[in-house]
PDB file of N, CA and C in Angstrom:
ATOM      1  N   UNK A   1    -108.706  30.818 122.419  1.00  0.00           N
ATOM      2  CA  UNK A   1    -108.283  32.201 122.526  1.00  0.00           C
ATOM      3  C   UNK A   1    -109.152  33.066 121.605  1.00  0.00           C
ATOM      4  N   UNK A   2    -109.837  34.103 122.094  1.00  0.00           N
ATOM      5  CA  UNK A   2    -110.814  34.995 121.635  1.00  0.00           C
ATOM      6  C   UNK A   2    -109.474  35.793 120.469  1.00  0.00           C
ATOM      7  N   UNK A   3    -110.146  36.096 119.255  1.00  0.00           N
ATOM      8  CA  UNK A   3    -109.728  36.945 118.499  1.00  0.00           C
ATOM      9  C   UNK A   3    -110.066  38.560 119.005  1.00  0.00           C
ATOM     10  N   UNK A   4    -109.001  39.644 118.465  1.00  0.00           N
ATOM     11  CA  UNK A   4    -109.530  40.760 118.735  1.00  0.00           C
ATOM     12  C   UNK A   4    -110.113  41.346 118.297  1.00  0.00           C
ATOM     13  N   UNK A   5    -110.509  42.227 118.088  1.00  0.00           N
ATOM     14  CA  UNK A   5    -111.276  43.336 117.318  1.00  0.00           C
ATOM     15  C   UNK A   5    -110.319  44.111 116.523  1.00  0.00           C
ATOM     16  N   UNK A   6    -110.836  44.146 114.609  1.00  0.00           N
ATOM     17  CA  UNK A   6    -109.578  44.929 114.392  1.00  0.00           C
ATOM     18  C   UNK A   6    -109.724  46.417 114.329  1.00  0.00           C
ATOM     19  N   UNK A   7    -108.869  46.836 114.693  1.00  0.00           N
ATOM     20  CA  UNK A   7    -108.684  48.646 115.251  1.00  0.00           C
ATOM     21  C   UNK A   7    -107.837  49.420 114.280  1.00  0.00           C
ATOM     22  N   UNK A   8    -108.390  50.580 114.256  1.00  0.00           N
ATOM     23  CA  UNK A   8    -107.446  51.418 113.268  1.00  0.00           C
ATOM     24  C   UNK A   8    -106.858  52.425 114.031  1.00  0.00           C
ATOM     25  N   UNK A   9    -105.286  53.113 113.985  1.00  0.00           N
ATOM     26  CA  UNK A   9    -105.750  54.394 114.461  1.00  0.00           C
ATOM     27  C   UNK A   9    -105.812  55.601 113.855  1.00  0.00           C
ATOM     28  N   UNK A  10    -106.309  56.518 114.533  1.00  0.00           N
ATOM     29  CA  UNK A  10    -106.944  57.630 114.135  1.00  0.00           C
ATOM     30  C   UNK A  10    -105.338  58.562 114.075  1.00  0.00           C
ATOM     31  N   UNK A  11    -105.814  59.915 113.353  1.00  0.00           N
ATOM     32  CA  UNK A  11    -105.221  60.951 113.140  1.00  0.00           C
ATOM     33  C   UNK A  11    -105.596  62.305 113.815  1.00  0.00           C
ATOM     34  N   UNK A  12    -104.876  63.077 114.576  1.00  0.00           N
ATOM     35  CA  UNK A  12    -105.547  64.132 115.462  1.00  0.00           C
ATOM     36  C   UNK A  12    -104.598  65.523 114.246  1.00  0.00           C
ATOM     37  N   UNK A  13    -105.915  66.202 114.046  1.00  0.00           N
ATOM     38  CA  UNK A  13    -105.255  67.546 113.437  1.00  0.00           C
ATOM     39  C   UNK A  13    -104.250  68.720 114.758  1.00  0.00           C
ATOM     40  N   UNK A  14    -104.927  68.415 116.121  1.00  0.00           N
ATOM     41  CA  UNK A  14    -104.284  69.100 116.856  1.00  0.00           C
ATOM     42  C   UNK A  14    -102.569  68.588 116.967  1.00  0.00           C
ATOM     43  N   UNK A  15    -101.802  69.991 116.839  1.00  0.00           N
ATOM     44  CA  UNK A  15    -100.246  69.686 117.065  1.00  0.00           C
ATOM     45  C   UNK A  15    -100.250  69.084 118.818  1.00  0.00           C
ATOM     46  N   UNK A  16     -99.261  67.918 118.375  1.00  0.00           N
ATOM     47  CA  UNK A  16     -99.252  67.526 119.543  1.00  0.00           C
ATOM     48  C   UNK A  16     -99.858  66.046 120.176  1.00  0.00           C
ATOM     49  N   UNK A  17    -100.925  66.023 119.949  1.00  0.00           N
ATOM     50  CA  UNK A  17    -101.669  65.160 120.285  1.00  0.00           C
ATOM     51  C   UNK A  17    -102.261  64.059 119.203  1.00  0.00           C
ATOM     52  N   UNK A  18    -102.030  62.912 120.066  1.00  0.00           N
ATOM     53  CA  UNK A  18    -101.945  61.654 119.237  1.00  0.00           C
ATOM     54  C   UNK A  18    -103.183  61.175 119.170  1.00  0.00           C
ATOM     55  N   UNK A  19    -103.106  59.922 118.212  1.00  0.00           N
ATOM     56  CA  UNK A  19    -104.040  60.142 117.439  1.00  0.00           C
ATOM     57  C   UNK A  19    -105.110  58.376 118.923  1.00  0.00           C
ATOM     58  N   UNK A  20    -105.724  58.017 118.404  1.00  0.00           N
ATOM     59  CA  UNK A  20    -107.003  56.788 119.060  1.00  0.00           C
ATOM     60  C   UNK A  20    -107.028  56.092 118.277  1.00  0.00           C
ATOM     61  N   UNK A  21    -106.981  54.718 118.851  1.00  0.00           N
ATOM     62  CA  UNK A  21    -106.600  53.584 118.430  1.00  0.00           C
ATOM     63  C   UNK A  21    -108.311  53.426 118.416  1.00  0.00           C
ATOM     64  N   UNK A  22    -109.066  52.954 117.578  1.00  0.00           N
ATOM     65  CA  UNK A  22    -110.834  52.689 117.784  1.00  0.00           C
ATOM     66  C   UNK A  22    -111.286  51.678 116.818  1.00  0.00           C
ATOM     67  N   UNK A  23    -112.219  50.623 116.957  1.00  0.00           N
ATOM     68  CA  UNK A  23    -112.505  49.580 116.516  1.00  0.00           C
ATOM     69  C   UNK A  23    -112.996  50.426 115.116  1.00  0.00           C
ATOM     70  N   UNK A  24    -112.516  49.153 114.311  1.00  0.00           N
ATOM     71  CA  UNK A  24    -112.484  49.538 112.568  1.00  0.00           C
ATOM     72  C   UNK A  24    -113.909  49.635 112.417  1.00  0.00           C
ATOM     73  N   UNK A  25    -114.856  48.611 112.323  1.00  0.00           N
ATOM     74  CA  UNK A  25    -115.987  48.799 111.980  1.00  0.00           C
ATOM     75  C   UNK A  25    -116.729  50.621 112.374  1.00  0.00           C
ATOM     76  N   UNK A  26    -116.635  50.462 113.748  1.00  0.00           N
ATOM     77  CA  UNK A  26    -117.516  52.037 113.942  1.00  0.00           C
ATOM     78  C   UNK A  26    -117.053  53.063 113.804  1.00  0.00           C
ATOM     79  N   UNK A  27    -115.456  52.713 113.396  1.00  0.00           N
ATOM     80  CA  UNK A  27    -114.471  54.132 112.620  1.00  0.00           C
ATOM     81  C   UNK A  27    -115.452  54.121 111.188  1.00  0.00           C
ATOM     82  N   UNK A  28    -115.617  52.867 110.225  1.00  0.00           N
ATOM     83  CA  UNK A  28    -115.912  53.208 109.221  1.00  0.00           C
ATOM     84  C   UNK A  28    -117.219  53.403 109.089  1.00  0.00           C
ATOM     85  N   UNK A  29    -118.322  53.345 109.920  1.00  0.00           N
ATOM     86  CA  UNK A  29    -119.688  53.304 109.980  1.00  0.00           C
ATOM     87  C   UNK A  29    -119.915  55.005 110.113  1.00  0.00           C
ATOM     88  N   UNK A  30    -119.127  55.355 111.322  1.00  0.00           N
ATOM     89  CA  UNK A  30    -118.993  57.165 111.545  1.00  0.00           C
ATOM     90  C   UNK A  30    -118.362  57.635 110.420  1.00  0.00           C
ATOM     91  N   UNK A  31    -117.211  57.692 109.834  1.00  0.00           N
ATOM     92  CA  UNK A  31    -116.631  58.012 108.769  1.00  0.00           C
ATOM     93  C   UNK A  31    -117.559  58.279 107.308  1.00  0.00           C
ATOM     94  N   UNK A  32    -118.304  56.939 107.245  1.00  0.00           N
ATOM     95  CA  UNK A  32    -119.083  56.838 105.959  1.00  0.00           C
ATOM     96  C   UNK A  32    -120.512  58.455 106.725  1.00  0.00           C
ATOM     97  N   UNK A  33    -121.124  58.286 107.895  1.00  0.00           N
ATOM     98  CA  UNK A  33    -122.096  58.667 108.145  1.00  0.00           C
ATOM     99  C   UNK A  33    -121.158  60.120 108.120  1.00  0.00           C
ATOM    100  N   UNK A  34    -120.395  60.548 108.952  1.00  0.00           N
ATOM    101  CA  UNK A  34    -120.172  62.067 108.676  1.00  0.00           C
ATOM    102  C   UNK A  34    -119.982  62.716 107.242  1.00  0.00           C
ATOM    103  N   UNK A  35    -119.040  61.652 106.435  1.00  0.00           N
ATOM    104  CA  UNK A  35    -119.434  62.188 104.809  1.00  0.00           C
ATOM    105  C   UNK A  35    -120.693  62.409 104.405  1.00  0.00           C
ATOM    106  N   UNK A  36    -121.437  61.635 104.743  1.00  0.00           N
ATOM    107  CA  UNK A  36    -123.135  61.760 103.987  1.00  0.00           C
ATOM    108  C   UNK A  36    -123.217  63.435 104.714  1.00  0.00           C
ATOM    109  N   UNK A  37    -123.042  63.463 105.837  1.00  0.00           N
ATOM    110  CA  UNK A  37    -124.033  65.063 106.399  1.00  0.00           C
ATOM    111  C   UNK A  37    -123.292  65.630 106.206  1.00  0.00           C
ATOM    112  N   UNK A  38    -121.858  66.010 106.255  1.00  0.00           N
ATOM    113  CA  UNK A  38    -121.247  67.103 106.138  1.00  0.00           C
ATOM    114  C   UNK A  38    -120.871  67.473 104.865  1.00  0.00           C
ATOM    115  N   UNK A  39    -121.566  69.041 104.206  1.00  0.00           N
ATOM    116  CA  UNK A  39    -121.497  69.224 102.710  1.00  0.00           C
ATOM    117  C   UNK A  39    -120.249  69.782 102.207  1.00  0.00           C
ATOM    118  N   UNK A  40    -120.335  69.965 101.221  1.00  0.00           N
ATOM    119  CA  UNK A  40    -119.423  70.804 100.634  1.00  0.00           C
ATOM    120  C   UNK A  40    -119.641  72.280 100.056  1.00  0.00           C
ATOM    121  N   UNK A  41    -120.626  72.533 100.470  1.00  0.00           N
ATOM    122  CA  UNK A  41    -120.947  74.086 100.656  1.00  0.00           C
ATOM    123  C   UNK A  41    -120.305  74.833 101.469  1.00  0.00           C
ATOM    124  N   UNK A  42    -120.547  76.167 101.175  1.00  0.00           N
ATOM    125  CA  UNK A  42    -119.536  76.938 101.865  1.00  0.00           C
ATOM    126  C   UNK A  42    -119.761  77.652 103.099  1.00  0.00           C
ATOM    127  N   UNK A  43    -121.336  76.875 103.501  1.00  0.00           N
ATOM    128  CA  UNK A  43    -121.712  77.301 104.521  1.00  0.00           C
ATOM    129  C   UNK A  43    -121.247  75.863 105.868  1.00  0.00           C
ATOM    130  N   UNK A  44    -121.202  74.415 105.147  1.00  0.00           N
ATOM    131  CA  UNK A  44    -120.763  73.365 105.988  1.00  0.00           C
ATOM    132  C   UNK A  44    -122.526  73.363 107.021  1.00  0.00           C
ATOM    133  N   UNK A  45    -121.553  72.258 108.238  1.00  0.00           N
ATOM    134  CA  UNK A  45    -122.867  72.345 109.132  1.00  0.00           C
ATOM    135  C   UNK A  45    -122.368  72.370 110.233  1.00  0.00           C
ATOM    136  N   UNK A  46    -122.724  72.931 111.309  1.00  0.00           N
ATOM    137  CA  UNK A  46    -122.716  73.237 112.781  1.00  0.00           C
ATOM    138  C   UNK A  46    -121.795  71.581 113.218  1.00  0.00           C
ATOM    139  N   UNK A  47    -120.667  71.829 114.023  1.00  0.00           N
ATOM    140  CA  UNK A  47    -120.209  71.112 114.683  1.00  0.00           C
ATOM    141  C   UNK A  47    -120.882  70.266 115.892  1.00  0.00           C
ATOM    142  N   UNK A  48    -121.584  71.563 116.639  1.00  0.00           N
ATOM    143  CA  UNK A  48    -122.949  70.851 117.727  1.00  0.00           C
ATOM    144  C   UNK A  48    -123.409  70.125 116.738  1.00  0.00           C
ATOM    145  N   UNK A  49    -123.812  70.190 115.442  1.00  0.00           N
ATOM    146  CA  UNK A  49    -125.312  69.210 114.889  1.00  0.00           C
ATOM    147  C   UNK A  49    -124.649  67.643 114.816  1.00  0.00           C
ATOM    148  N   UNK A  50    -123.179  67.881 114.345  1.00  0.00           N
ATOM    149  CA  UNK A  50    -122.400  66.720 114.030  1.00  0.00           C
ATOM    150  C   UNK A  50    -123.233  65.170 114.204  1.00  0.00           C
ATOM    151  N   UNK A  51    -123.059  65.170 115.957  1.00  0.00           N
ATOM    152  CA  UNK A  51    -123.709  63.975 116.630  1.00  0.00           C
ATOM    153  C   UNK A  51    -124.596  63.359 116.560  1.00  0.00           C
ATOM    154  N   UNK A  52    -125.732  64.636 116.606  1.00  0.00           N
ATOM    155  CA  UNK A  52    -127.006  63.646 116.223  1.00  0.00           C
ATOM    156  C   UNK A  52    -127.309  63.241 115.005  1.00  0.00           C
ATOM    157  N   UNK A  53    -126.371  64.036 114.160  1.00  0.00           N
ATOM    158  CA  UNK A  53    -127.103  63.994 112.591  1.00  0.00           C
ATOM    159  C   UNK A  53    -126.477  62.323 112.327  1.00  0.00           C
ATOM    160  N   UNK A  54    -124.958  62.255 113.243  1.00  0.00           N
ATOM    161  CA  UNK A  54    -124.468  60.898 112.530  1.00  0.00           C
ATOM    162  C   UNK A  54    -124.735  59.891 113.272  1.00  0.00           C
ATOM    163  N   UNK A  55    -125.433  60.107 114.485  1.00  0.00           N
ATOM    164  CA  UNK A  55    -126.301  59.019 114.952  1.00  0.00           C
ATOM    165  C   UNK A  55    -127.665  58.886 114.208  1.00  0.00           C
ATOM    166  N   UNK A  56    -128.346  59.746 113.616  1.00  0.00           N
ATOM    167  CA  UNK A  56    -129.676  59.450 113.039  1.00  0.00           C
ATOM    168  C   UNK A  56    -129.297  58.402 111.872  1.00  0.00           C
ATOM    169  N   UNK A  57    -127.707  58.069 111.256  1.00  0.00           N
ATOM    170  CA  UNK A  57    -127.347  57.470 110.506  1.00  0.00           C
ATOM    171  C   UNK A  57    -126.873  56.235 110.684  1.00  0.00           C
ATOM    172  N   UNK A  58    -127.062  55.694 111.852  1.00  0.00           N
ATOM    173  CA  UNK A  58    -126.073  54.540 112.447  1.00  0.00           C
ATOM    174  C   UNK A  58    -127.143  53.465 112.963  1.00  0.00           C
ATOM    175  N   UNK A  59    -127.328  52.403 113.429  1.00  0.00           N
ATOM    176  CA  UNK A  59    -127.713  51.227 113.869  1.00  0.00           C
ATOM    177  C   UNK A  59    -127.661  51.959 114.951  1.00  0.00           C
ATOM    178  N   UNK A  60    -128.949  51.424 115.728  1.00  0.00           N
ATOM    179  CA  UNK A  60    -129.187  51.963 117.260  1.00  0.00           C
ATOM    180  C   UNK A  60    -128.735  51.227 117.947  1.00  0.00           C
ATOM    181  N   UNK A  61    -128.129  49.837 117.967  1.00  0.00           N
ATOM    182  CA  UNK A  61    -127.751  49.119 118.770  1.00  0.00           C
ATOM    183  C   UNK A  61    -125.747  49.502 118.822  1.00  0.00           C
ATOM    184  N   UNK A  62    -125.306  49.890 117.787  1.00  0.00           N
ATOM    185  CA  UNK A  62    -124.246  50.530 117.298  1.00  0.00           C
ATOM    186  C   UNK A  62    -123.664  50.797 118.871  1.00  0.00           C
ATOM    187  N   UNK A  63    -124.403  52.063 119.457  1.00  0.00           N
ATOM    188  CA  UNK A  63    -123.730  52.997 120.728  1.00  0.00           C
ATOM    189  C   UNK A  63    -124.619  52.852 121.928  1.00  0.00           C
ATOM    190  N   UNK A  64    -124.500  51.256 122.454  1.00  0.00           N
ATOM    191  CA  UNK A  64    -125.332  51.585 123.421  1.00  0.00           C
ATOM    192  C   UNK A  64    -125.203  52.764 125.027  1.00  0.00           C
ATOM    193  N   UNK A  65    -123.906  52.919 124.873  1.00  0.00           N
ATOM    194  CA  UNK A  65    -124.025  53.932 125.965  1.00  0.00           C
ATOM    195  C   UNK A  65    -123.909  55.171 125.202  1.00  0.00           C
ATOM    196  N   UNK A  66    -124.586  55.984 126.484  1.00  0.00           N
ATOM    197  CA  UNK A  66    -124.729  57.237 125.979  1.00  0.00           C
ATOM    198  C   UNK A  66    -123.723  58.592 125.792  1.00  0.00           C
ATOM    199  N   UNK A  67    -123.456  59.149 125.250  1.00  0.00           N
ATOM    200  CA  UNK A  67    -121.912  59.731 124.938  1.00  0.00           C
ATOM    201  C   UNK A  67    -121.155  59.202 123.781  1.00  0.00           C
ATOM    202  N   UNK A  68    -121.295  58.215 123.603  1.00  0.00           N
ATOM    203  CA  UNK A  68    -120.532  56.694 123.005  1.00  0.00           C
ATOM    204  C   UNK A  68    -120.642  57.802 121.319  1.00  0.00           C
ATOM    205  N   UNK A  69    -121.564  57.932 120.544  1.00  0.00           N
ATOM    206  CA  UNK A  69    -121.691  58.459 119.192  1.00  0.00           C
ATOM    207  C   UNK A  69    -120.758  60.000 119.548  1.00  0.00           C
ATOM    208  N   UNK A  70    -121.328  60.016 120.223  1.00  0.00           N
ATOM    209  CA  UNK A  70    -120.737  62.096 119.945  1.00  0.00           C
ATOM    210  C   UNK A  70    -119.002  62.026 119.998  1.00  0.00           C
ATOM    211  N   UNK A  71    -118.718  61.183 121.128  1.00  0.00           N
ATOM    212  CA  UNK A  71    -117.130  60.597 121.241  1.00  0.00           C
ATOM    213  C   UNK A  71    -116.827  60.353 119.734  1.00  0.00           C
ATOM    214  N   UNK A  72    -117.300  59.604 119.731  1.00  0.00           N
ATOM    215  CA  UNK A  72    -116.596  58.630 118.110  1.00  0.00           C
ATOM    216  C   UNK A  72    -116.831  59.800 116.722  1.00  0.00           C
ATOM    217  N   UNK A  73    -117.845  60.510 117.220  1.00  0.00           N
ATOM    218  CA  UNK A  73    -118.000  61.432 115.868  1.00  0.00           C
ATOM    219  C   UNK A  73    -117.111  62.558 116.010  1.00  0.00           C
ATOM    220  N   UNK A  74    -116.804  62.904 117.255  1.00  0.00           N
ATOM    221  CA  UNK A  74    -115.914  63.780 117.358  1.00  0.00           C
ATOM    222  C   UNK A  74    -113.754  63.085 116.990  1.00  0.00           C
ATOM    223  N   UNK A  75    -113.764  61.879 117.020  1.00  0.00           N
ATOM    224  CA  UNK A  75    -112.711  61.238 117.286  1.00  0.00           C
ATOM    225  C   UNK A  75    -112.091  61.105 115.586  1.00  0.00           C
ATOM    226  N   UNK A  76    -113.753  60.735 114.564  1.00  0.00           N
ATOM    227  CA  UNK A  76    -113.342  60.576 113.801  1.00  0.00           C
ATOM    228  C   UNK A  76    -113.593  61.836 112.922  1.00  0.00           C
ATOM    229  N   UNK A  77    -113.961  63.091 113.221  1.00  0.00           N
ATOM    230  CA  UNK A  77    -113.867  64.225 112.426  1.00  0.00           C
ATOM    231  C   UNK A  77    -112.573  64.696 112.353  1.00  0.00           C
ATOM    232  N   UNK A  78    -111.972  64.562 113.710  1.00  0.00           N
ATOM    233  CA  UNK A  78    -110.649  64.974 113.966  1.00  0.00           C
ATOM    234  C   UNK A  78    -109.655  64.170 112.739  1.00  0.00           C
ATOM    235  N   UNK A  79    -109.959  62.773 112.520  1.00  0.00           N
ATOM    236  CA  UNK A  79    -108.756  62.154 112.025  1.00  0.00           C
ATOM    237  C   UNK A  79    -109.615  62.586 110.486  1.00  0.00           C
ATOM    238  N   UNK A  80    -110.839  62.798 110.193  1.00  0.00           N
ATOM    239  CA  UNK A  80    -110.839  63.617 108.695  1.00  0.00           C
ATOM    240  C   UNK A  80    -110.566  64.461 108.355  1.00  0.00           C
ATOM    241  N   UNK A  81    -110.167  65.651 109.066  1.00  0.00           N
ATOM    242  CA  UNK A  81    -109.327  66.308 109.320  1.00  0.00           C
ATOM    243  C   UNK A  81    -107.862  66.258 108.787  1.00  0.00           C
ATOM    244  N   UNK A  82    -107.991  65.804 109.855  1.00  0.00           N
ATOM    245  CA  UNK A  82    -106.221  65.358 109.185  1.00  0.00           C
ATOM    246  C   UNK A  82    -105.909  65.233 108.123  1.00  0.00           C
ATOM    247  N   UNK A  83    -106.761  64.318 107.447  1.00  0.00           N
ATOM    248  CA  UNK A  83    -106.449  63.355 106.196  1.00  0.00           C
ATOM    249  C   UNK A  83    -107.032  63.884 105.156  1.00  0.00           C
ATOM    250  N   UNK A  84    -107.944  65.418 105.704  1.00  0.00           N
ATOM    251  CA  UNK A  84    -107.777  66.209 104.083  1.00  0.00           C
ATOM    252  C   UNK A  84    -109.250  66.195 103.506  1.00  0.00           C
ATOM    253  N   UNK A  85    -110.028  65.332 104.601  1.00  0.00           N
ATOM    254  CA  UNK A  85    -111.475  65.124 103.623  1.00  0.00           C
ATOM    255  C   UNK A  85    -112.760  66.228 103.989  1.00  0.00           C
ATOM    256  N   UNK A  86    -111.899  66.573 105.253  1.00  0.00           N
ATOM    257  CA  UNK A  86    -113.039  67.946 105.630  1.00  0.00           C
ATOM    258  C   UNK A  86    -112.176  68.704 106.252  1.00  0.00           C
ATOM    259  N   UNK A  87    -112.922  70.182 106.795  1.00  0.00           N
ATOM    260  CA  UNK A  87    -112.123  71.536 107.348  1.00  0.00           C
ATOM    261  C   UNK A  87    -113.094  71.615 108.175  1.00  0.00           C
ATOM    262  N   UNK A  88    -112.215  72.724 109.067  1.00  0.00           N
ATOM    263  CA  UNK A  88    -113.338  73.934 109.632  1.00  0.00           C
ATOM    264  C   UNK A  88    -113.620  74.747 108.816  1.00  0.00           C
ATOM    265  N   UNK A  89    -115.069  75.974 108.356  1.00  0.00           N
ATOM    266  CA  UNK A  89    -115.061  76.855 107.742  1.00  0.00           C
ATOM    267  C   UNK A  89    -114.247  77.769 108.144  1.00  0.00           C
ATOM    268  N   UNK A  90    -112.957  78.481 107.461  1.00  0.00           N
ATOM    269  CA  UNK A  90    -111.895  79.431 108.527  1.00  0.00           C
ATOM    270  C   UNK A  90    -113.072  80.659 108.472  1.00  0.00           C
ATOM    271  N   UNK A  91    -112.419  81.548 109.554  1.00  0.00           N
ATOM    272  CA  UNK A  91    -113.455  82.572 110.062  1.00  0.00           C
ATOM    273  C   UNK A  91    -114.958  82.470 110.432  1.00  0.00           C
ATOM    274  N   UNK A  92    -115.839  81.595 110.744  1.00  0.00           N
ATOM    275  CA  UNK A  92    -116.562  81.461 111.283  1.00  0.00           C
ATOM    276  C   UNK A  92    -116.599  80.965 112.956  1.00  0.00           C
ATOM    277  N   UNK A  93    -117.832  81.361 113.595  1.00  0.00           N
ATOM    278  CA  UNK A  93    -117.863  80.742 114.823  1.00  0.00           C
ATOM    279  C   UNK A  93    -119.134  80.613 115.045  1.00  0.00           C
ATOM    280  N   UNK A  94    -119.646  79.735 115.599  1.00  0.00           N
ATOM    281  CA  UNK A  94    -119.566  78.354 116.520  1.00  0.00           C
ATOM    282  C   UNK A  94    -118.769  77.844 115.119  1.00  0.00           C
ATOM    283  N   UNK A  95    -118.168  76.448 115.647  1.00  0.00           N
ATOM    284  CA  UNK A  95    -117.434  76.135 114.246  1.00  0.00           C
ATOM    285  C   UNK A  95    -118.453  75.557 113.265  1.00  0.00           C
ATOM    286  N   UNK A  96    -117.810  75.656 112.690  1.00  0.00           N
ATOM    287  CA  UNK A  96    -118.503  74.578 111.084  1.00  0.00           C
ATOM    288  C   UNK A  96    -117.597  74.068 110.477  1.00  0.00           C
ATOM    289  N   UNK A  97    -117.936  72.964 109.766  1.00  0.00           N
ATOM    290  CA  UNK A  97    -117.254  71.912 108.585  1.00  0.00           C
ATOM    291  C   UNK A  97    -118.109  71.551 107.113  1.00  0.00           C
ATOM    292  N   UNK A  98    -117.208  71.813 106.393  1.00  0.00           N
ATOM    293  CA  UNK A  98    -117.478  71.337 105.390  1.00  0.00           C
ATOM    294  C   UNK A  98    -116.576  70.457 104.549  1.00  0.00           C
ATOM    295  N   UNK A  99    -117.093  69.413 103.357  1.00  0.00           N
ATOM    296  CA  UNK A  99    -116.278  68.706 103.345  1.00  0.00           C
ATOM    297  C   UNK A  99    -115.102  68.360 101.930  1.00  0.00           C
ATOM    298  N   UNK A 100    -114.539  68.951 101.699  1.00  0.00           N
ATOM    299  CA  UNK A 100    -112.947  68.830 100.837  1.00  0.00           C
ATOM    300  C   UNK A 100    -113.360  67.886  99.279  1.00  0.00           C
ATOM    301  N   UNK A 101    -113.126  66.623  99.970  1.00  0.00           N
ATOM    302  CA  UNK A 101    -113.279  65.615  98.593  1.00  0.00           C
ATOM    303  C   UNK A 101    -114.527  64.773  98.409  1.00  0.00           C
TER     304      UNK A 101
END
């Protein structure tokens, strides 16, 4: 009997909506990589840049399909979010984030 993969789940800042169950390793591989790019300045960085910046940070073999990083970077900004370690900049648009702790 194959063991599973262990999974964490995620936290969604949106009311309402629950959170994604997603394999631990590339929760914590995205997690570690969005801390590195996203600052704590008060300018943050473009939400579009998010993806590529935290794929330029990841093992290329990591996401072999395509979509696969921007999903997960978006899945796990949401649950940093939540949990206090980054924001949106309030009053700005396109959004931005910067990051808390």
């Amino acid at each position: 009997m194959a063991s599973k993969e262990p999974t964490i789940l995620t936290r969604n800042i949106t009311p309402g909506a629950a959170g994604t169950r997603v394999s631990r390793e590339k929760y914590e591989l995205v997690r570690k990589a969005i801390l590195a790019v996203v600052p704590t300045s008060k300018k943050g960085v473009l939400f579009k840049e998010l993806p590529k910046a935290v794929a330029e940070r990841l093992p290329a073999d990591l996401f072999p399909k395509k979509g696969s990083v921007s999903w997960y970077a978006t899945t796990v900004k949401l649950d940093l979010e939540a949990r206090g370690f980054i924001e949106r900049v309030p009053g700005v648009a396109p959004q931005r984030l910067r990051r808390l702790k």
